[in-house]
Each structure stands twice: as structure tokens, then as C-alpha cells.
N, C-alpha and C. Protein backbone atom coordinates (compact mmCIF):
# COMPACT_ATOMS: atom_id res chain seq x y z
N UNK A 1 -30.99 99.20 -17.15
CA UNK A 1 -30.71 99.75 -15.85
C UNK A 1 -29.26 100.24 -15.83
N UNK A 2 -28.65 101.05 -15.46
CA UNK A 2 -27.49 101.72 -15.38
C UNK A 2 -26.98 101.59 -13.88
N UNK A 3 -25.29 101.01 -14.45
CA UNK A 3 -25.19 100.57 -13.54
C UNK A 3 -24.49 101.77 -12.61
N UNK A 4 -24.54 101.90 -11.34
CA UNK A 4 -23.75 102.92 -10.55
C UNK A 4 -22.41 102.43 -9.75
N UNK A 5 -21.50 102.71 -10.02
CA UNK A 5 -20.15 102.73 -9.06
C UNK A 5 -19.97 102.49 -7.39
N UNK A 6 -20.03 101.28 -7.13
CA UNK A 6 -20.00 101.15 -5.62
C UNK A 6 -18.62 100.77 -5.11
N UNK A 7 -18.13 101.61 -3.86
CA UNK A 7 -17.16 100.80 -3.18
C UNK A 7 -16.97 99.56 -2.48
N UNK A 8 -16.13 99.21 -2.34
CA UNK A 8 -16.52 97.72 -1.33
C UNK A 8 -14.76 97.73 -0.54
N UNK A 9 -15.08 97.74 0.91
CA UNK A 9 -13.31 97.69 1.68
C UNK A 9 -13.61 96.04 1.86
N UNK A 10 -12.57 95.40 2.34
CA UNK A 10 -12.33 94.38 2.91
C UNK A 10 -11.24 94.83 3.25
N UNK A 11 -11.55 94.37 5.16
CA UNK A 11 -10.94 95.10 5.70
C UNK A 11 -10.30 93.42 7.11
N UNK A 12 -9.12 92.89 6.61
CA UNK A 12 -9.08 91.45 7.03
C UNK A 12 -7.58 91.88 8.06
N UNK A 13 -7.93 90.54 8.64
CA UNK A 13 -6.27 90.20 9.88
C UNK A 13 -5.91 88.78 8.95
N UNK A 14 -4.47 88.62 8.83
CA UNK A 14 -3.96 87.21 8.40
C UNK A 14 -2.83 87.31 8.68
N UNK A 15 -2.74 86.23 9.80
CA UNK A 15 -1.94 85.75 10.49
C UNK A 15 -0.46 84.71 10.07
N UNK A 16 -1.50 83.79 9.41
CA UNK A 16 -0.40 83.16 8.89
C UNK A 16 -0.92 83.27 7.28
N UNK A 17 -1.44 84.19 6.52
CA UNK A 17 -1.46 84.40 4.95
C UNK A 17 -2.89 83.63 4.42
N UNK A 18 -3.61 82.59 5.27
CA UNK A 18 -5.07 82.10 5.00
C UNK A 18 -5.92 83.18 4.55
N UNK A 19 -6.46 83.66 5.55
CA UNK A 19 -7.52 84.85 5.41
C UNK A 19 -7.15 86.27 4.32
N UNK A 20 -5.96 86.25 3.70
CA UNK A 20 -5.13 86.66 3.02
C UNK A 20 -5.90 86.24 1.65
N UNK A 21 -5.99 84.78 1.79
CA UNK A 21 -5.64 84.30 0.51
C UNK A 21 -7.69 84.61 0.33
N UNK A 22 -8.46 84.31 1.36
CA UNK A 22 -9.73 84.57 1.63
C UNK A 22 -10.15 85.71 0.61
N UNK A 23 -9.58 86.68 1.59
CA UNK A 23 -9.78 88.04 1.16
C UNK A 23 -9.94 88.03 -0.40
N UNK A 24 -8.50 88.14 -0.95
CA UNK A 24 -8.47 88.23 -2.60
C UNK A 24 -8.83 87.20 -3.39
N UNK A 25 -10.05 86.18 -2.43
CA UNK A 25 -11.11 85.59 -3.24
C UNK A 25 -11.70 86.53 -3.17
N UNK A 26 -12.73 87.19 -2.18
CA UNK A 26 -13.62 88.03 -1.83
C UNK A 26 -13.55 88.76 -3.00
N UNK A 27 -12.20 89.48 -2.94
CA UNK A 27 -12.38 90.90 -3.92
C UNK A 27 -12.84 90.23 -5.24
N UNK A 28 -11.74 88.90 -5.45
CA UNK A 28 -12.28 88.64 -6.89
C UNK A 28 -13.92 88.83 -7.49
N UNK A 29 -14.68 87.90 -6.00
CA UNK A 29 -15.62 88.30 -6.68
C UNK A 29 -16.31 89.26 -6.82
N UNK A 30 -16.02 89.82 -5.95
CA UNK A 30 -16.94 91.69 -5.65
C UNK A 30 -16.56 92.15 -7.37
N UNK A 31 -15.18 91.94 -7.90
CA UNK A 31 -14.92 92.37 -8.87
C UNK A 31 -15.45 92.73 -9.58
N UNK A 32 -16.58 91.43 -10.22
CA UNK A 32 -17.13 90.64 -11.07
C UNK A 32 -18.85 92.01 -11.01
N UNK A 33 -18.64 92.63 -10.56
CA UNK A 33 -19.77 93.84 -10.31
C UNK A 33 -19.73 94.79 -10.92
N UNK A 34 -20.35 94.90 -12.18
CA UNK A 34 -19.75 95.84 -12.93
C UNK A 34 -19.62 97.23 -12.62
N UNK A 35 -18.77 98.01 -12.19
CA UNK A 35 -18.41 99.58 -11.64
C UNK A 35 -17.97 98.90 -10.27
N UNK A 36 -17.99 98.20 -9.90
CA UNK A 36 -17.40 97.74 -8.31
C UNK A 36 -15.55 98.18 -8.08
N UNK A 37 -15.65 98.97 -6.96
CA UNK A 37 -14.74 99.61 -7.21
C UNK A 37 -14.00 98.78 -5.50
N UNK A 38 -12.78 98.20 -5.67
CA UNK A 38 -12.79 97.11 -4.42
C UNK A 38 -10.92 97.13 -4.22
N UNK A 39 -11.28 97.85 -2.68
CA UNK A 39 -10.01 98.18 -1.73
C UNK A 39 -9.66 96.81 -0.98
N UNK A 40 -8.64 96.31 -0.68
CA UNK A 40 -8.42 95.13 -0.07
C UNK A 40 -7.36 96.17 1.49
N UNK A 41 -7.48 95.97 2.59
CA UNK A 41 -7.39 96.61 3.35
C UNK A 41 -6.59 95.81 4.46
N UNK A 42 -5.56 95.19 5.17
CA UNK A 42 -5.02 94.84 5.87
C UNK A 42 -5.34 95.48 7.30
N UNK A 43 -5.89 95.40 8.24
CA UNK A 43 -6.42 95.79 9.73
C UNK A 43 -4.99 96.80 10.09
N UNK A 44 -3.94 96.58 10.08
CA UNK A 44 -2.78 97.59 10.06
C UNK A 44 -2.90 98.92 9.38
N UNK A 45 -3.75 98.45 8.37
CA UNK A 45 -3.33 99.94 7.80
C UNK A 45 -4.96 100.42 7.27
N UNK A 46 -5.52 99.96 8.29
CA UNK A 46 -7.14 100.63 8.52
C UNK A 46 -7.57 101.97 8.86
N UNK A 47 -6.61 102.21 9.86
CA UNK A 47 -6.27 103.76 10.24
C UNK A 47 -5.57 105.02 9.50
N UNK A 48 -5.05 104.55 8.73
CA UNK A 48 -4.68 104.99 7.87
C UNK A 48 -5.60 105.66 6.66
N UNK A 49 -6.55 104.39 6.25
CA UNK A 49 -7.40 104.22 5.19
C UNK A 49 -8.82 104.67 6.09
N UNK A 50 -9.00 104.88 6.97
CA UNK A 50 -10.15 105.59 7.41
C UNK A 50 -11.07 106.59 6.61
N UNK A 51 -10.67 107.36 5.69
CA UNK A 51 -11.80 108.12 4.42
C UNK A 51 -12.22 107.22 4.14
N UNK A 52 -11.40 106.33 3.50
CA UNK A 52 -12.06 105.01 2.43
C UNK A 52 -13.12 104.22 2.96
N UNK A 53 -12.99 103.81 4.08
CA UNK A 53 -13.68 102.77 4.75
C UNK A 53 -15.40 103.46 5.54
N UNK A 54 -14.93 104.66 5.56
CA UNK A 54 -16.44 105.61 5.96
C UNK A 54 -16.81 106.16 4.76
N UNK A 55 -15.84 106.04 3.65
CA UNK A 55 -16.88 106.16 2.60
C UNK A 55 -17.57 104.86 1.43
N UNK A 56 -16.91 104.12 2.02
CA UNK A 56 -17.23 102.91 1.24
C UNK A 56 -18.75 102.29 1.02
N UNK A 57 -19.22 101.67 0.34
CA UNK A 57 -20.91 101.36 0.37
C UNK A 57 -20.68 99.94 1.07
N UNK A 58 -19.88 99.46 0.91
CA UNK A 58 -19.64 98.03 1.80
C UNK A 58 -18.68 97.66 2.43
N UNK A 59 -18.39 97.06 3.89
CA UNK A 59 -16.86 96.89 4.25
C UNK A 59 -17.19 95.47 4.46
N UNK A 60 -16.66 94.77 4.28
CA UNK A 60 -16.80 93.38 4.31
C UNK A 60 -15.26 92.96 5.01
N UNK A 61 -15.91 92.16 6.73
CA UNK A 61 -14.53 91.82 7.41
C UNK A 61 -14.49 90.53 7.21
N UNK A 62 -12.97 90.33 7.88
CA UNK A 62 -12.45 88.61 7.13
C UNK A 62 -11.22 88.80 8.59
N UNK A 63 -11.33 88.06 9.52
CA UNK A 63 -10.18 87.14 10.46
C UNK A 63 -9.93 85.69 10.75
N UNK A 64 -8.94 85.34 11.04
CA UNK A 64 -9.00 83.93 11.11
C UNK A 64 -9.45 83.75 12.42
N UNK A 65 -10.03 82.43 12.62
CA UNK A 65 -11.01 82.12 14.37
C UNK A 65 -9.50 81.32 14.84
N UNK A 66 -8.92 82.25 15.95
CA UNK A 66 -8.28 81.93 17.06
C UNK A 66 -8.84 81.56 18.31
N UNK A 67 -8.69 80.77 18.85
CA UNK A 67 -9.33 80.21 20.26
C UNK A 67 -10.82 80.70 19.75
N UNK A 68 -11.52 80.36 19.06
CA UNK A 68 -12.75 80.26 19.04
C UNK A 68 -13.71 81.95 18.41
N UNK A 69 -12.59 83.11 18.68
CA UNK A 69 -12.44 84.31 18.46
C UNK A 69 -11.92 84.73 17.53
N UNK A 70 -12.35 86.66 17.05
CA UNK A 70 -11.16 86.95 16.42
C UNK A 70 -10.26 87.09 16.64
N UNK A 71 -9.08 87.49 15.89
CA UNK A 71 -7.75 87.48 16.14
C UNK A 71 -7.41 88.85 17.08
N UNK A 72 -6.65 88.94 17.96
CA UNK A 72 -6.63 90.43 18.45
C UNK A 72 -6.16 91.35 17.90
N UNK A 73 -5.60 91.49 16.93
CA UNK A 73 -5.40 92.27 15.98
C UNK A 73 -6.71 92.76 15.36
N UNK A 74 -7.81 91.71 14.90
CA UNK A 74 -9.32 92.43 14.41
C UNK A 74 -9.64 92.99 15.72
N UNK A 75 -9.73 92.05 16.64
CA UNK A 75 -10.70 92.90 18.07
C UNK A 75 -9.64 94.91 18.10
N UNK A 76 -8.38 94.82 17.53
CA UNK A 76 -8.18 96.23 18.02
C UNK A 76 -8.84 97.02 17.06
N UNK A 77 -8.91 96.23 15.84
CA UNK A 77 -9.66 97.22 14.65
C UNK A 77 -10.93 97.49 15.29
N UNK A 78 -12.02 96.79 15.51
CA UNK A 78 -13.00 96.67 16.12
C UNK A 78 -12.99 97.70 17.21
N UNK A 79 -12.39 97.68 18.21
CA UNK A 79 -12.13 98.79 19.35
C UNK A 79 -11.93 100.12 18.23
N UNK A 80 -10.99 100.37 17.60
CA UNK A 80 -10.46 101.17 16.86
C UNK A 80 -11.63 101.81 16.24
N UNK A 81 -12.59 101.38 15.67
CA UNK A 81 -13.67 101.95 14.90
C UNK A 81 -14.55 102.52 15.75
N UNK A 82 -14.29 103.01 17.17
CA UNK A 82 -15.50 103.51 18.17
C UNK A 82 -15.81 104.52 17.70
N UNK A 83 -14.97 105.42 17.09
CA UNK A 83 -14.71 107.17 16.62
C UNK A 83 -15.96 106.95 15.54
N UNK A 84 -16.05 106.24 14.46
CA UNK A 84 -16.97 105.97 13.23
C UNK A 84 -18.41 105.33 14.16
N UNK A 85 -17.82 104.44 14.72
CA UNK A 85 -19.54 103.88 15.52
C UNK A 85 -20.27 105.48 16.19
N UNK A 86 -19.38 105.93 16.91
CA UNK A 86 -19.84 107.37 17.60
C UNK A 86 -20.70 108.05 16.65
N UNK A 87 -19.97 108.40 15.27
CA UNK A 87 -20.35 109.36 14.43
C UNK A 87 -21.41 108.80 13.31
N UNK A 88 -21.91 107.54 13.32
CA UNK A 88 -22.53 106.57 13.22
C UNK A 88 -22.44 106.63 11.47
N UNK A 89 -21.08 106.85 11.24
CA UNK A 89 -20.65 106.73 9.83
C UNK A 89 -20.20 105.33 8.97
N UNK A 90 -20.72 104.14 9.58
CA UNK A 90 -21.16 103.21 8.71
C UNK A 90 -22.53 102.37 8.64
N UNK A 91 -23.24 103.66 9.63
CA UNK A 91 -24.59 103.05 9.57
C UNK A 91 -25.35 102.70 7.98
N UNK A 92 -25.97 101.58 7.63
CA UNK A 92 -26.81 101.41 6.53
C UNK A 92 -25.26 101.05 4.91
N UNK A 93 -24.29 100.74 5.77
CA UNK A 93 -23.63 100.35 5.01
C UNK A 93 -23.52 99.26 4.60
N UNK A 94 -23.68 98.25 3.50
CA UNK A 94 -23.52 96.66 3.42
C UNK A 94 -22.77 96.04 4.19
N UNK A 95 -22.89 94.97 5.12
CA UNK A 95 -21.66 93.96 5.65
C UNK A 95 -21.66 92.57 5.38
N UNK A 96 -20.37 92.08 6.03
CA UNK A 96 -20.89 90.59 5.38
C UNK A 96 -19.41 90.15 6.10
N UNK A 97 -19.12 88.50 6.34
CA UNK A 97 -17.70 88.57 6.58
C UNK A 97 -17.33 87.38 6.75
N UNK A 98 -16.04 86.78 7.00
CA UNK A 98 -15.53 85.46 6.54
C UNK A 98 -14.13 85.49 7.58
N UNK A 99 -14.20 83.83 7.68
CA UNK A 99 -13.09 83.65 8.61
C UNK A 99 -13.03 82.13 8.19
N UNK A 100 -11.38 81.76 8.72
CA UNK A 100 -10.60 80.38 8.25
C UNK A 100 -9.88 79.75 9.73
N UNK A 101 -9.97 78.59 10.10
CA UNK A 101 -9.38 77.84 10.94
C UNK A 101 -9.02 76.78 11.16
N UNK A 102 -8.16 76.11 11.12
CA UNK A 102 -7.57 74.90 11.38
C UNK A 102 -8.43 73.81 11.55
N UNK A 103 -9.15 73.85 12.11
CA UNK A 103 -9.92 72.67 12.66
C UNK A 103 -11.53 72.89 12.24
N UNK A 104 -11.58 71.52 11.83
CA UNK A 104 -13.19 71.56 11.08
C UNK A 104 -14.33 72.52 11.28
N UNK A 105 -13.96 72.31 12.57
CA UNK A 105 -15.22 73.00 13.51
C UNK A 105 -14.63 74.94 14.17
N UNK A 106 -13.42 74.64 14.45
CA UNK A 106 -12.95 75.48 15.26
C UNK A 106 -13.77 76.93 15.64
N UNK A 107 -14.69 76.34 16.06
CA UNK A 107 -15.56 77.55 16.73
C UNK A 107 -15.79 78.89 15.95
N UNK A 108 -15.76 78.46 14.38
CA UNK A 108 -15.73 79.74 13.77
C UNK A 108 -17.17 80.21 13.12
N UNK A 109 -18.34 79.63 13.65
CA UNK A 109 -19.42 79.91 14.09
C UNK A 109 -19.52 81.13 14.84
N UNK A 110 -18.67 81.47 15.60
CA UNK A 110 -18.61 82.71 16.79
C UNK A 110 -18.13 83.45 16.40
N UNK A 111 -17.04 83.59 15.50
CA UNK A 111 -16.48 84.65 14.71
C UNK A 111 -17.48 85.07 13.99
N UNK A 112 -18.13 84.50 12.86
CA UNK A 112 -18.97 85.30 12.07
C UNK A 112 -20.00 85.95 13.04
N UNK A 113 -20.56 85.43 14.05
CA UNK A 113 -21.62 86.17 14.79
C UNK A 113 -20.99 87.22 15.70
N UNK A 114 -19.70 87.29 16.09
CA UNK A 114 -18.91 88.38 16.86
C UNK A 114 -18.93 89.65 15.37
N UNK A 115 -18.60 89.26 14.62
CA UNK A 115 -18.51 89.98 12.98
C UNK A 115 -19.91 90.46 13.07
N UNK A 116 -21.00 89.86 12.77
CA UNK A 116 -21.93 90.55 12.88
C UNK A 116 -22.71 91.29 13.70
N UNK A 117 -22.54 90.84 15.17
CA UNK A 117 -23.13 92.08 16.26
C UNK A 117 -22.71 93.30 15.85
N UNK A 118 -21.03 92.84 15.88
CA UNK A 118 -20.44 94.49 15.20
C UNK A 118 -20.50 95.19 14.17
N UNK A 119 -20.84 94.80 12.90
CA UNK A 119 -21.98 95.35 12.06
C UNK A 119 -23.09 95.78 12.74
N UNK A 120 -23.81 95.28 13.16
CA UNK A 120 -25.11 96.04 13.28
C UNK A 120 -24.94 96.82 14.85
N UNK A 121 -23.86 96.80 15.67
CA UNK A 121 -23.86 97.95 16.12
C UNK A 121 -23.15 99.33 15.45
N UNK A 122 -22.74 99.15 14.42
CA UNK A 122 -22.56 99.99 13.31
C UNK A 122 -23.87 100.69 12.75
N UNK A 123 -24.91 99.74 12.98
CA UNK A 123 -25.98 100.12 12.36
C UNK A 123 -25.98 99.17 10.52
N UNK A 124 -24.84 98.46 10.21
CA UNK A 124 -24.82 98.26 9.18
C UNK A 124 -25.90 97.44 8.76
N UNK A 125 -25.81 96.78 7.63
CA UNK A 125 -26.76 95.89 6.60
C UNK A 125 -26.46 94.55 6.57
N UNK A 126 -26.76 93.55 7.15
CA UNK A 126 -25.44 92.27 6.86
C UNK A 126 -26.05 91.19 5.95
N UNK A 127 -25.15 90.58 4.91
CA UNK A 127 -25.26 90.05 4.05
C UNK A 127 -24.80 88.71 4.00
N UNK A 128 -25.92 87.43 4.00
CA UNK A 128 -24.95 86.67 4.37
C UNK A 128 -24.61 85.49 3.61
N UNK A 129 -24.31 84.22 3.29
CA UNK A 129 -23.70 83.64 2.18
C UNK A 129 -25.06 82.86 1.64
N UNK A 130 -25.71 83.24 0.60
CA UNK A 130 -26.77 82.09 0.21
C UNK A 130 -27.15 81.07 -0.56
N UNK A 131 -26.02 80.13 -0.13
CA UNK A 131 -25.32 79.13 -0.86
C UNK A 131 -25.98 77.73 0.36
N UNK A 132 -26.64 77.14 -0.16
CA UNK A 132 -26.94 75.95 0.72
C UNK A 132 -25.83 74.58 0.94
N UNK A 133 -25.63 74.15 2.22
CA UNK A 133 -24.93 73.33 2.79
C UNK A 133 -24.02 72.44 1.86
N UNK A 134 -23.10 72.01 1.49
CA UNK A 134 -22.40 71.66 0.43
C UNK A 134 -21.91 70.29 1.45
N UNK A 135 -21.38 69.27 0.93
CA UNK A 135 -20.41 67.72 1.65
C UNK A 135 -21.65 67.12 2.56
N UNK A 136 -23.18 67.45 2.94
CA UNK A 136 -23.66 67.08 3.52
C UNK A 136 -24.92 65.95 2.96
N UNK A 137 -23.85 64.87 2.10
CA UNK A 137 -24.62 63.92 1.77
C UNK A 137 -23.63 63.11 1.17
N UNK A 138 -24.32 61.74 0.97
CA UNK A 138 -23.19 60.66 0.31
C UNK A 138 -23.14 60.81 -1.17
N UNK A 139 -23.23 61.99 -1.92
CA UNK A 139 -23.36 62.64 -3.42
C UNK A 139 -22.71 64.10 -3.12
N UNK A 140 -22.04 64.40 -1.80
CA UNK A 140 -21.62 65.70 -1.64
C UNK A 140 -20.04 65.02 -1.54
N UNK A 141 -19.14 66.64 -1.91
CA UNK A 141 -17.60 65.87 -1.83
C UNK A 141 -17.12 67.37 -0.81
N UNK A 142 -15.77 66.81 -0.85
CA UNK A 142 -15.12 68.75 0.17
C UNK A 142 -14.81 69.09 -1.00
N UNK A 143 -15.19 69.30 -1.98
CA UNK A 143 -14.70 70.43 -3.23
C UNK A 143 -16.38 70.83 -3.57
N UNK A 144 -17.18 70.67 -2.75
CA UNK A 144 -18.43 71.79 -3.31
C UNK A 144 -17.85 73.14 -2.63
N UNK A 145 -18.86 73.75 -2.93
CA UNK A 145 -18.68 75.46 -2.50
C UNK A 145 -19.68 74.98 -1.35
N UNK A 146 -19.63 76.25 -0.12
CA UNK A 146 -20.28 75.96 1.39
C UNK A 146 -19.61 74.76 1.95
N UNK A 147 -19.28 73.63 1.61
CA UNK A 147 -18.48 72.28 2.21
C UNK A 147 -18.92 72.45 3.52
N UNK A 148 -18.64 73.98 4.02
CA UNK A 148 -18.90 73.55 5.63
C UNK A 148 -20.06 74.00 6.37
N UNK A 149 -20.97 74.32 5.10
CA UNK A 149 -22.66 74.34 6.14
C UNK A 149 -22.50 75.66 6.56
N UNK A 150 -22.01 76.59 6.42
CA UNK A 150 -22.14 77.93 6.47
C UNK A 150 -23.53 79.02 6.26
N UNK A 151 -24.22 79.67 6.70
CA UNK A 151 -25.36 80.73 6.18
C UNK A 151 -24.84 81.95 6.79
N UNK A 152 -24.48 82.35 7.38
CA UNK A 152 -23.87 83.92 7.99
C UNK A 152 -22.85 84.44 7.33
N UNK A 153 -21.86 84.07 7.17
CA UNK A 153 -20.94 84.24 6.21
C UNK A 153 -19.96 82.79 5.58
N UNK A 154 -18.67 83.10 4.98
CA UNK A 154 -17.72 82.15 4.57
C UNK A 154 -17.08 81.72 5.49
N UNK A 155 -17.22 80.68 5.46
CA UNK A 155 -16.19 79.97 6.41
C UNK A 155 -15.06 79.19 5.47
N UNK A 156 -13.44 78.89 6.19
CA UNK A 156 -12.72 77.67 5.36
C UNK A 156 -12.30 77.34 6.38
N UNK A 157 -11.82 76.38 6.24
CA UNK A 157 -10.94 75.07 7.05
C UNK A 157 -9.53 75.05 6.27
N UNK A 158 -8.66 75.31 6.82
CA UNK A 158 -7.13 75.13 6.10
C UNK A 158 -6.05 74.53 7.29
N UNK A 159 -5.46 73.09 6.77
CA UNK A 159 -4.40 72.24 7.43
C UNK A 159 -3.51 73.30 7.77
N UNK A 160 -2.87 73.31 9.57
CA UNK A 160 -2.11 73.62 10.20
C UNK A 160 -0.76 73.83 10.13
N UNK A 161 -0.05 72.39 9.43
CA UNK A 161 0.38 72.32 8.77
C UNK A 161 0.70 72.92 7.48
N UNK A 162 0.07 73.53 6.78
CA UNK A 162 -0.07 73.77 5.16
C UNK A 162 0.03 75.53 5.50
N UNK A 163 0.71 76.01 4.88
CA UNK A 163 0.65 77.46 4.52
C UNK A 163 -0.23 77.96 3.50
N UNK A 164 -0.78 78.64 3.36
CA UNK A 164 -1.38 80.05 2.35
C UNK A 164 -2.07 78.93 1.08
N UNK A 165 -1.21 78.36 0.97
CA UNK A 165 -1.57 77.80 -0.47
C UNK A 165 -2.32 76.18 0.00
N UNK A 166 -2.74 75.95 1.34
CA UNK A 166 -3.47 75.36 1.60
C UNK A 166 -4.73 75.71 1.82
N UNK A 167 -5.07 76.87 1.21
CA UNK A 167 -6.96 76.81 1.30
C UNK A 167 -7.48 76.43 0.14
N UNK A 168 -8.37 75.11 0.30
CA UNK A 168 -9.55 75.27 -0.54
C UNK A 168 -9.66 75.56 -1.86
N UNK A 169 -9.79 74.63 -3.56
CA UNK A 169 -10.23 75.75 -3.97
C UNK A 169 -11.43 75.76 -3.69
N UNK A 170 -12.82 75.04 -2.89
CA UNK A 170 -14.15 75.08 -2.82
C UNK A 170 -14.03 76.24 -1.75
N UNK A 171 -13.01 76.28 -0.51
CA UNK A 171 -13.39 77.76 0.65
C UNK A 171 -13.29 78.99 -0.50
N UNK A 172 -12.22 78.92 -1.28
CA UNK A 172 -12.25 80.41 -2.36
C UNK A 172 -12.91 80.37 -3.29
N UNK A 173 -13.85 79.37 -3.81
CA UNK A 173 -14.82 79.84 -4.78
C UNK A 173 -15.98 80.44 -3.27
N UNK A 174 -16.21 79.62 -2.57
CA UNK A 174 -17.14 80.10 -1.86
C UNK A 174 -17.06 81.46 -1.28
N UNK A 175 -15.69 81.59 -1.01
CA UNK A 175 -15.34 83.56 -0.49
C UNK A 175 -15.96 84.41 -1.76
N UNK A 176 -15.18 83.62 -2.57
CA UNK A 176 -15.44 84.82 -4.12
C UNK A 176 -16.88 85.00 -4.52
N UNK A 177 -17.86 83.98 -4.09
CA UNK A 177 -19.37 83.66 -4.43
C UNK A 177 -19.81 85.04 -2.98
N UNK A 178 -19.28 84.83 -1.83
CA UNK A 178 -19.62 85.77 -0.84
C UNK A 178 -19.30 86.75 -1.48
N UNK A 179 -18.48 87.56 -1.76
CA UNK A 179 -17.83 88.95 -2.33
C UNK A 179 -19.00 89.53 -3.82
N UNK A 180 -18.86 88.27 -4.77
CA UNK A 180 -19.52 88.75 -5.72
C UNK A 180 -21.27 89.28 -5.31
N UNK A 181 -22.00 88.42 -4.16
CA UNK A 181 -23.29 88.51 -3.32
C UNK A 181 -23.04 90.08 -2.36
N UNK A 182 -22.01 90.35 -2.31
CA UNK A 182 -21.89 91.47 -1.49
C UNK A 182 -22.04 92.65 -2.81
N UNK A 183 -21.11 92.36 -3.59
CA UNK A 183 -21.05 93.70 -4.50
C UNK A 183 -22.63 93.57 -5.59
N UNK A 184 -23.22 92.48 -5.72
CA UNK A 184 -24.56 92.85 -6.46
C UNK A 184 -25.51 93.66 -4.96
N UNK A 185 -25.40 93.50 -4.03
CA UNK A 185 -25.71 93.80 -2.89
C UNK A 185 -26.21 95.29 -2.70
N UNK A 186 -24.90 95.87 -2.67
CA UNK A 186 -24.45 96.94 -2.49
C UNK A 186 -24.67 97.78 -3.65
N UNK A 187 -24.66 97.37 -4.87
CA UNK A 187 -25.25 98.33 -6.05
C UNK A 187 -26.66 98.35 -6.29
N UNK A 188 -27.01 97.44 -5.85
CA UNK A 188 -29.08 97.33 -5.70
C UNK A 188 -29.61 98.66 -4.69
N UNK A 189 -28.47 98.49 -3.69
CA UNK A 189 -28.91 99.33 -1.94
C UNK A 189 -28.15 100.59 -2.32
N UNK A 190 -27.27 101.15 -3.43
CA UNK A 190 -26.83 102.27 -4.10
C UNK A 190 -27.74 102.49 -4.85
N UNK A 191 -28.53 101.89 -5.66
CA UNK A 191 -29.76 102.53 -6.54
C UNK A 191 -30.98 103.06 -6.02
């Protein structure tokens, strides 16, 4: 089978450098796709990168869950993309997406499903982590991949306390396991 050349954006907010560190799991694994061709995209400079991202075969978003939400910085990207929703130029495009928060729980359940309405009012494809529940037994530890019971996308948990270099390595194998699931994804739905 021959493989074909797919793009992939990740297109993330990081606040304090978490979802940062998310992200360039993600890409890592999208990497791992052979011809995967993978933009890492900061929400600042989305507008900018607008060809890229309407031409991309996958955009895969990543914010950290603030008050239970995305960050307002994604919600402006989000607003920001009405011009592409209009012109319905990421319809049938792969999605998929990941978010990090302080607190075990921190409502970041709602982020991935705020992430995905907006995919599929894109019209997009959404892709989501298919990695079964990880720490949820007395033979499970917090260094599996999933740790936190995730199916929609990646989730991590990173101490408040702790900067950048406090995520996970089980949240970034699990981003990079999301990314690499996105880019076999996206070259199947390119063929």
C-alpha cells in the first residue's frame, strides 16, 4: 500500500507551558506516520497560519480546562474560525483533541465535548482516544497510559504547583498514542 502525505495542525492555548508540553507529545506521535507532515500551531498565530490549517487533513485542538472551560484565548480561536465554518472549509477534516488541569477531575470532561461540538459544527471527523481506562484497579498504577478514564480525547492532570515539566510521563505517552491514532487516521481517510 503506498503511503500518501497527510497534514496534521495542532492548533493549542498554553497558559502556563502544560498543554505545550501536550501538544509536542501529540506531534510526536502523529510523527510516527509515515509521510505525516505535522505543524504545531500556537492559537496566536492561527491567523496567521490560516492556509495551513484549511488545508490540513487533520487539526487536532489541545487547551487547558479553566473553570471547567476552554481557555479564552481557544474560545477566541474558536469565534475566530467563523470565516472557515462559513466557507465550510474544514468540513470532513479529521479531529480529535486534548486538554490538562490541575485537579483530578477539573471538569475537563467539558472541554473535550466543547472541542468536539466544534468539530462537528465544522462538519469535521472526530477521533477519539482508544485506549481503555488505565489506574482503575488495584493492579492499575498513575503511570499507565489513559490513568484518567478518558474515551473522547486526552486528558492530563498536572500539580499547580509544578511547571511544564510536571506532566505525566503516562498523560504524554497517552497524548502521543492520541496524535499517532490521529495521523494513521487521517492517511486511511486520505486514501
Amino acid at each position: 500500500m503506498t503511503s500518501i502525505a497527510t497534514t496534521i495542525a495542532i492548533v493549542y492555548h498554553s497558559g502556563y507551558g502544560h498543554t505545550k508540553v501536550l501538544a509536542e507529545a501529540v506531534a510526536a506521535g502523529a510523527a510516527q506516520e509515515t509521510g505525516a507532515v505535522i505543524h504545531l500551531i500556537a492559537v496566536e498565530e492561527a491567523e496567521a497560519k490560516v492556509d495551513l490549517l484549511n488545508a490540513a487533513d487533520a487539526i487536532i485542538f489541545g487547551s487547558p480546562t479553566y473553570m471547567g472551560a476552554v481557555s479564552a484565548k481557544f474560545k477566541e480561536f474558536m469565534e475566530w474560525s467563523s470565516k472557515s465554518w462559513y466557507g465550510r472549509l474544514w468540513q470532513d477534516k479529521i479531529a480529535a483533541g486534548f486538554t490538562n488541569s490541575a485537579s483530578q477531575s477539573g471538569d475537563k470532561l467539558n472541554v473535550l465535548i466543547q472541542l468536539s461540538v466544534f468539530a462537528a459544527q465544522h462538519g469535521m471527523i472526530w477521533v477519539g482516544l482508544d485506549l481503555l481506562p488505565g489506574n482503575n484497579n488495584s493492579k492499575g498504577s498513575v503511570e499507565d497510559l489513559n490513568r484518567l478514564g478518558s474515551f473522547l480525547g486526552a486528558m492530563a492532570q498536572s500539580n499547580a504547583d509544578q511547571g511544564p515539566e510536571g506532566v505525566t510521563d503516562a498523560d504524554k505517552k497517552t497524548a502521543e498514542h492520541l496524535g499517532k491514532r490521529v495521523a494513521e487516521a487521517a492517511a486511511r481517510w486520505a486514501r
